[in-house]
Protein backbone atom coordinates (compact mmCIF):
# COMPACT_ATOMS: atom_id res chain seq x y z
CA UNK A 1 -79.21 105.65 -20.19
CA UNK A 2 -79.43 106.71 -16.72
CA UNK A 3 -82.00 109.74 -15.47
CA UNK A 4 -81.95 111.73 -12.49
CA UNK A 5 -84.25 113.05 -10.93
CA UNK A 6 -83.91 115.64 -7.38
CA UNK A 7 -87.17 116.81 -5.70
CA UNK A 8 -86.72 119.18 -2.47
CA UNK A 9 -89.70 119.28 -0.16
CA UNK A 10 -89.89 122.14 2.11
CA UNK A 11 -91.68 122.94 5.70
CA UNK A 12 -91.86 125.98 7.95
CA UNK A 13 -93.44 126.52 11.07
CA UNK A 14 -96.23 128.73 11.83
CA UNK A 15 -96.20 131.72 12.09
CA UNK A 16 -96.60 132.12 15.91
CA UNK A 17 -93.50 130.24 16.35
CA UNK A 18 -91.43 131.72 14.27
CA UNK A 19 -90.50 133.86 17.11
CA UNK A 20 -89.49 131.22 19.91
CA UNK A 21 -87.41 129.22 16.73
CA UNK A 22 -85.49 132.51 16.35
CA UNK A 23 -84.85 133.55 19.75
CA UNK A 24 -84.65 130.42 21.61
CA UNK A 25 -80.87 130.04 20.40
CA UNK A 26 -80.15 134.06 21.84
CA UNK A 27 -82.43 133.11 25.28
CA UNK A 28 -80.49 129.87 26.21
CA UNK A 29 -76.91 132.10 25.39
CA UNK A 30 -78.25 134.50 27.84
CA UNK A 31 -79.29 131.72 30.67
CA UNK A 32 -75.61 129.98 30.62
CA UNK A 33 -73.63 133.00 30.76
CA UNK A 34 -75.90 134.28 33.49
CA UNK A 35 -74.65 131.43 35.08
CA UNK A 36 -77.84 129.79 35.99
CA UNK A 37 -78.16 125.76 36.13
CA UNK A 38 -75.48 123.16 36.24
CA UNK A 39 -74.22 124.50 39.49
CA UNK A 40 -72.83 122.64 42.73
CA UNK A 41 -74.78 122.10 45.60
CA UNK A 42 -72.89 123.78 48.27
CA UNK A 43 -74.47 123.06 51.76
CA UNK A 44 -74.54 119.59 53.83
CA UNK A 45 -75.97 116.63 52.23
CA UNK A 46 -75.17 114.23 54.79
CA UNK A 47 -76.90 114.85 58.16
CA UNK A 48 -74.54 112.45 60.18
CA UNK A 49 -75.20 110.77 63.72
CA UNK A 50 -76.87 113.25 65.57
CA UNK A 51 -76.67 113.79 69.83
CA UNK A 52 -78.98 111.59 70.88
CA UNK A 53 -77.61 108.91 68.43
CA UNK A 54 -74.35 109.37 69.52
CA UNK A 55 -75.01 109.29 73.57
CA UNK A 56 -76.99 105.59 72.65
CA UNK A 57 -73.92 104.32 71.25
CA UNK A 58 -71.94 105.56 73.89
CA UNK A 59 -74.00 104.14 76.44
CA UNK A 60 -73.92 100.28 74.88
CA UNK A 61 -70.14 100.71 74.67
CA UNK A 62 -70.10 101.49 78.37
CA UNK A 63 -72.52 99.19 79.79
CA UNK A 64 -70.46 96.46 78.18
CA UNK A 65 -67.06 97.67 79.26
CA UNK A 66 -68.70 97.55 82.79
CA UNK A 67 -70.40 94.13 82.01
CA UNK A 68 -68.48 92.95 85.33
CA UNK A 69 -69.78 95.83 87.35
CA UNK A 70 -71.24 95.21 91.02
CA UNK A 71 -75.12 95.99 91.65
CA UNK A 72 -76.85 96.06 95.48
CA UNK A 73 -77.64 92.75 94.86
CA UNK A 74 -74.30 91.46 94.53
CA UNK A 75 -72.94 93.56 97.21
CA UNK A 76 -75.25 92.29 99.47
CA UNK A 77 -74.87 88.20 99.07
CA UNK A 78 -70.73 89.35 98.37
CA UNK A 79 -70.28 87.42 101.46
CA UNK A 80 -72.18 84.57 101.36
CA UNK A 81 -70.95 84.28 97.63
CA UNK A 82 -67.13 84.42 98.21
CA UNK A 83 -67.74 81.49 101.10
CA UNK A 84 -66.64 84.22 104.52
CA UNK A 85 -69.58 82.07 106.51
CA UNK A 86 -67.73 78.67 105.72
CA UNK A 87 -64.37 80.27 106.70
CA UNK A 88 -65.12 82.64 109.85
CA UNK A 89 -68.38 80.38 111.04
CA UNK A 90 -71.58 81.69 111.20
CA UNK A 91 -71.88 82.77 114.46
CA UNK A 92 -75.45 82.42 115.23
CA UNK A 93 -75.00 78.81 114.18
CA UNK A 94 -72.13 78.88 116.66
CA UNK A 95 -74.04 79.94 119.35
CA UNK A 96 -76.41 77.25 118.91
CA UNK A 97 -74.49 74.56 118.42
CA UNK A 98 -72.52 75.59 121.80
CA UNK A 99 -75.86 76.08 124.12
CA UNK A 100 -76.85 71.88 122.73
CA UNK A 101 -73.59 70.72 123.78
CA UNK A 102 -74.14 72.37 127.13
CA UNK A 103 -77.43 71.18 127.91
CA UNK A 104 -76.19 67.91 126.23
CA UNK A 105 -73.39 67.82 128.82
CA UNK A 106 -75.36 68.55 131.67
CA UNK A 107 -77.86 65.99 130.95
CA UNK A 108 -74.50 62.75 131.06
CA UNK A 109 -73.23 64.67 133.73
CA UNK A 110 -76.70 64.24 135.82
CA UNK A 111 -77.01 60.78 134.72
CA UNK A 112 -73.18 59.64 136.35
CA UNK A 113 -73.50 61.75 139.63
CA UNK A 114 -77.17 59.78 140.28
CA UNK A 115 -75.64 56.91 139.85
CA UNK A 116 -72.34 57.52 142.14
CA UNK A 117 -70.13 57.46 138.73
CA UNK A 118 -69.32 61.61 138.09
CA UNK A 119 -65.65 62.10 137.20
CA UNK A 120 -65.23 58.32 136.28
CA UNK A 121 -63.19 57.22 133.53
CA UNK A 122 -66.53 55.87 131.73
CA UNK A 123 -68.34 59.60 132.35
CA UNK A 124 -65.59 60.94 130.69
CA UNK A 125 -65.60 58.93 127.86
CA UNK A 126 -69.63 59.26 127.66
CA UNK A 127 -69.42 62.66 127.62
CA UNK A 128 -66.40 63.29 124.91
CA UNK A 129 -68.20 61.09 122.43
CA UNK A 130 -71.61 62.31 122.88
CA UNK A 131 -70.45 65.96 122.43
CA UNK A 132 -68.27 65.09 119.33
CA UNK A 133 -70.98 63.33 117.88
CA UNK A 134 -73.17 66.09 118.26
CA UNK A 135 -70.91 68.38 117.33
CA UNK A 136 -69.67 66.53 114.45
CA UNK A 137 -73.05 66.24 113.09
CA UNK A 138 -74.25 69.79 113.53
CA UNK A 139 -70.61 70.79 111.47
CA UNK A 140 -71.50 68.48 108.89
CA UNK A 141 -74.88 69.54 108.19
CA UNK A 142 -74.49 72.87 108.80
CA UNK A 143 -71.36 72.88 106.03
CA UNK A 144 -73.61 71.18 103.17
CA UNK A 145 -76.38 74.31 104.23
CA UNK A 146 -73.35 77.11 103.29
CA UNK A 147 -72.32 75.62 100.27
CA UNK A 148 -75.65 75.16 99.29
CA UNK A 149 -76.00 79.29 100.29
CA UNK A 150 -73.46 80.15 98.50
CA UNK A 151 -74.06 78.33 95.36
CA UNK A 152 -77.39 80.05 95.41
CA UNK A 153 -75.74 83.30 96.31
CA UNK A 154 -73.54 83.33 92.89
CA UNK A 155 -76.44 82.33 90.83
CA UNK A 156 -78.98 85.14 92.31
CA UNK A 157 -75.57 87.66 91.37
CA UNK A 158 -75.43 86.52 88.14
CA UNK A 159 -79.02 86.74 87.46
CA UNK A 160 -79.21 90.06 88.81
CA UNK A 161 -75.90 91.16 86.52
CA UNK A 162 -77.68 89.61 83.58
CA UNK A 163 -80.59 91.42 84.53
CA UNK A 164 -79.28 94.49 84.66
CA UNK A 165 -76.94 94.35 81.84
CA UNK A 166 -79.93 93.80 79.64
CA UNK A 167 -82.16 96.35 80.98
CA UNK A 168 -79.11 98.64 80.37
CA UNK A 169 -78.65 97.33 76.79
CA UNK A 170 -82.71 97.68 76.02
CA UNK A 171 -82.65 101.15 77.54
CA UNK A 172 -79.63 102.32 75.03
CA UNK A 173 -80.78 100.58 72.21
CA UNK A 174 -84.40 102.76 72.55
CA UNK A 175 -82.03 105.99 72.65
CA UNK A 176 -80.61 104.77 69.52
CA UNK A 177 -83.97 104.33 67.82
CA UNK A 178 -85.06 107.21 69.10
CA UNK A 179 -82.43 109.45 67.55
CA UNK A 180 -82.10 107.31 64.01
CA UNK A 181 -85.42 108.70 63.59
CA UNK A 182 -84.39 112.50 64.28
CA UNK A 183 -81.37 111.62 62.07
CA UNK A 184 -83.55 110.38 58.99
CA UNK A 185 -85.74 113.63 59.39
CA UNK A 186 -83.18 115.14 59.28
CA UNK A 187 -81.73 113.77 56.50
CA UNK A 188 -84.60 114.43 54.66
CA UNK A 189 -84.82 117.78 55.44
CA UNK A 190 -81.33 118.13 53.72
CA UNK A 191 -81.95 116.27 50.50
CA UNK A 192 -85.40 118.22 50.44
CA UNK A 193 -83.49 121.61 50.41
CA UNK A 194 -80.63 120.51 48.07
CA UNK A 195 -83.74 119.12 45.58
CA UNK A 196 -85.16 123.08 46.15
CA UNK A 197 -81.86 124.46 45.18
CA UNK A 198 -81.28 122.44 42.29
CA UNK A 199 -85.01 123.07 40.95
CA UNK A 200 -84.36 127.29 41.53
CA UNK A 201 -80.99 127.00 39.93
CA UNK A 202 -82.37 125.55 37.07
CA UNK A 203 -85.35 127.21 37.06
CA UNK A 204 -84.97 129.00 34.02
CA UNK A 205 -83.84 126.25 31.44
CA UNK A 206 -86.89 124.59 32.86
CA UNK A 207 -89.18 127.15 31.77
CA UNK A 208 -87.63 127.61 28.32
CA UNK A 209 -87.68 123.85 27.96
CA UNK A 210 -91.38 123.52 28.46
CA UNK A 211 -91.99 126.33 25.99
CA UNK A 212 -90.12 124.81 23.19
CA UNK A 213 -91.87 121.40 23.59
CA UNK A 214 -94.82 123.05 23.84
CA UNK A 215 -94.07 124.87 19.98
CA UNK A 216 -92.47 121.74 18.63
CA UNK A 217 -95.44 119.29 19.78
CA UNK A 218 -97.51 121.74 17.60
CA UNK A 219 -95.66 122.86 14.90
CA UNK A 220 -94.38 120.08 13.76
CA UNK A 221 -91.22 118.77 12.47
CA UNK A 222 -90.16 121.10 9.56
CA UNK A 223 -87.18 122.54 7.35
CA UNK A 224 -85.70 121.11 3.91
CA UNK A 225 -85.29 117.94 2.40
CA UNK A 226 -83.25 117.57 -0.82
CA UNK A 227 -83.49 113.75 -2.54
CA UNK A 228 -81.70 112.82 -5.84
CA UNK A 229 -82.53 109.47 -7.47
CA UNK A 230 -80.25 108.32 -10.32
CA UNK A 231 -81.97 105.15 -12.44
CA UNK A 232 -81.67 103.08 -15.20
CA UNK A 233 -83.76 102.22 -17.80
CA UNK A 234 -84.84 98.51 -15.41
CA UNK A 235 -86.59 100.56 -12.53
CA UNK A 236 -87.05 97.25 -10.88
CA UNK A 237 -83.08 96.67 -10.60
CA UNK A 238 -83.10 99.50 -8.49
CA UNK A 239 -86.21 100.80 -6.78
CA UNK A 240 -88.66 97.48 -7.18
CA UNK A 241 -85.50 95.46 -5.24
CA UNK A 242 -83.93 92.24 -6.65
CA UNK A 243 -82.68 89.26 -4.75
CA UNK A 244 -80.68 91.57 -0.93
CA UNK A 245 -81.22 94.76 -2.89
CA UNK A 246 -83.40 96.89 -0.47
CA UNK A 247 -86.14 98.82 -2.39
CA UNK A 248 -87.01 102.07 -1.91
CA UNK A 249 -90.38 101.49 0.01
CA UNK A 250 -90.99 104.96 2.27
CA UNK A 251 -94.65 106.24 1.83
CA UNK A 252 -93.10 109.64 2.04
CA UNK A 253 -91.29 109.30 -1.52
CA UNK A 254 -94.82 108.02 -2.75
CA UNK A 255 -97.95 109.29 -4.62
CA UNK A 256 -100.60 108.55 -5.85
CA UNK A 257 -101.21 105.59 -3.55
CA UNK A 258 -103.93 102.92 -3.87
CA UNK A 259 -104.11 100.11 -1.72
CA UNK A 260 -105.24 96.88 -4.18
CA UNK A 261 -105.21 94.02 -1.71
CA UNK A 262 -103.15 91.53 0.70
CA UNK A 263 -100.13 89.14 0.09
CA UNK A 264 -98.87 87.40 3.37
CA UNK A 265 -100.68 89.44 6.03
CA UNK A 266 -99.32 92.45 3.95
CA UNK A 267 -101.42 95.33 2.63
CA UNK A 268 -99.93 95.53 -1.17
CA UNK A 269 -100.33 98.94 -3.28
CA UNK A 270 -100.18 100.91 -6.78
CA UNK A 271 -98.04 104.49 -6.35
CA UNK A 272 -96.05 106.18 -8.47
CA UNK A 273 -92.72 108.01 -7.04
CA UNK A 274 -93.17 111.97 -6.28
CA UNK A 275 -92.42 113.45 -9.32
CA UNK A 276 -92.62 110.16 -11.68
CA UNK A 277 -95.38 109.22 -14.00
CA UNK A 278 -94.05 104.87 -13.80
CA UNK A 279 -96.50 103.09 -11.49
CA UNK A 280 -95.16 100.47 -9.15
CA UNK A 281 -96.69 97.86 -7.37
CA UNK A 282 -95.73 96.81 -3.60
CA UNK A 283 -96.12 97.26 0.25
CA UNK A 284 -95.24 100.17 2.15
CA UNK A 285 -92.08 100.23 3.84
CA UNK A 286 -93.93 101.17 7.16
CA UNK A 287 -96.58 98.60 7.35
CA UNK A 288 -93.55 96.23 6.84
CA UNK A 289 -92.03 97.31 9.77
CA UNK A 290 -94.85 96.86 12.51
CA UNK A 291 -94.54 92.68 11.76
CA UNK A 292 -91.53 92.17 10.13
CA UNK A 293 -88.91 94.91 11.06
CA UNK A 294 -85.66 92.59 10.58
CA UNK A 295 -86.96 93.18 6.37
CA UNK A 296 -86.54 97.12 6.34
CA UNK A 297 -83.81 99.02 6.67
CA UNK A 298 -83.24 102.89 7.23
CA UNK A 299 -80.90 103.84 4.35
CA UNK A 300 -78.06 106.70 4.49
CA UNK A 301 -80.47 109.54 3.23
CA UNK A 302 -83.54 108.93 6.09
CA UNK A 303 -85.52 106.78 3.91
CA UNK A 304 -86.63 103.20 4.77
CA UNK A 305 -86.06 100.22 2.05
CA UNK A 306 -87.70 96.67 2.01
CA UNK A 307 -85.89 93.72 1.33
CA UNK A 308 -88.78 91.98 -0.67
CA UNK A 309 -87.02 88.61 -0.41
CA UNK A 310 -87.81 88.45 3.07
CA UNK A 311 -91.30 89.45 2.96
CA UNK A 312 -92.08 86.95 -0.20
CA UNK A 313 -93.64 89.32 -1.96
CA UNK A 314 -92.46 90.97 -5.37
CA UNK A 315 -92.22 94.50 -6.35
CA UNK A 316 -93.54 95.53 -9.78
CA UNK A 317 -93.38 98.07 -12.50
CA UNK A 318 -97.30 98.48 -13.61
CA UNK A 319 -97.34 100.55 -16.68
């Protein structure tokens, strides 16, 4: 024959809190429909690229669209760089060259009149070759020195582009730096203010928050708790648990308790069930579950079993 047995255990909280537990429901009511918390941040959140940010960028975007752009230093060897002195002749050089062929001339012409020979066919032919060589000579070398000018003239424009280019580049890239930082302060000063709003607009589901953690922590958990145990004659069929049946092991359904010893790093007990007189020998379901928590299981009315198979260990009926 089976026998059933219901016990109902009952808590309430103290008195002080009654209060809080029975207008708490009425305050929050009040706090959404005043339409507090859970609102939308309306102003900026984003602070952008600000001015000085902006006229950096700007100015690396320029400088490099005018990468090819003429400094004083390039206007200045723009002559000797595009080769004008090996086209037009330099004239100094020119001037030069003319006042040694004159003195050169002079000197064969002096040397065929002494000698009774000026105007001959040989004083002729002195002269022409001595001036061409001359000539020749002083064209030659004179050539290899422009080239040589304006090879140098390029590379001192190119160094001086370079060199301004990158001064250009360095000075835009400190404007840049300069105004990320004023755009990450400011920044910050935007998510400071939206974190301000949000903590005023939910200001007062804050504060009733806090109070009813603070009268929960120390009141305790309470209200009812209704339990009905049907059994048959074999107690151990059911609550001592055979072969995958899980026992019902909660200390909170036990009495009565006295602990008797150790079975496989266990702590093993004598209790009786709240309200039953048959004494039972076991473990506790929650001493189980601190080393061996694949054994107990939390069954459909908020209890926890033991599957004893697991653990090794038996349950018993005492008396």
């Amino acid at each position: 024959m089976n026998t059933t047995s219901t016990q109902k255990t009952e808590s309430s909280p103290p008195a002080w809190s009654k209060g809080l537990y029975s207008n708490s429901a009425s305050d929050a009511q009040k706090l959404y429909d005043s339409g507090a918390g859970g609102n939308t941040y309306q102003g900026d959140t984003t602070a952008g690229l600000g001015t000085t940010t902006q006229n950096g960028i700007a100015g690396v975007q320029n400088t490099v669209n005018n990468l090819s752009g003429t400094t004083s230093s390039a206007t200045n060897l723009a002559d000797m760089a595009s080769g004008n002195y090996l086209k037009n002749g330099n004239p100094y050089f020119n001037q030069a060259l003319q006042g040694q062929l004159d003195n050169t001339a002079a000197q064969v012409q002096s040397q065929f009149s002494g000698s009774g020979r000026y105007g001959s066919a040989a004083n002729t032919n002195a002269l022409t070759t001595q001036l061409g060589n001359i000539r020749s000579n002083a064209l030659y070398n004179q050539y290899n020195q422009d080239t040589q000018n304006m090879l140098a003239a390029n590379n001192a424009i190119d160094s001086a582009n370079s060199t301004n280019y990158q001064n250009q580049l360095a000075g835009n890239q400190a404007v840049i730096s300069a105004g990320q930082l004023q755009d990450a302060a400011k920044q910050a000063d935007l998510d400071a203010a939206q974190r301000k709003w949000t903590a005023e607009d939910n200001q007062g589901w804050t504060r009733l928050g806090l109070l009813q953690s603070a009268a929960a922590g120390s009141s305790g958990n309470y209200g009812s708790n209704v339990a009905t145990t049907t059994q048959s004659p074999n107690l151990l069929s059911t609550i001592g648990g055979i072969g995958s049946t899980a026992a019902k092991s909660d200390v909170r359904l036990k009495e009565n308790i006295v602990p008797i010893g150790e079975k496989n790093g266990l702590p093993i007990y004598e209790w009786n069930y709240i309200g039953r007189s048959e004494r039972y020998r076991g473990v506790m379901a929650q001493d189980v579950q601190k080393v061996r928590p694949d054994a107990v299981v939390m069954e459909g009315d908020g209890y926890l079993g033991v599957y004893y198979d697991k653990i090794g260990i038996s349950m018993e009926r005492v008396n």
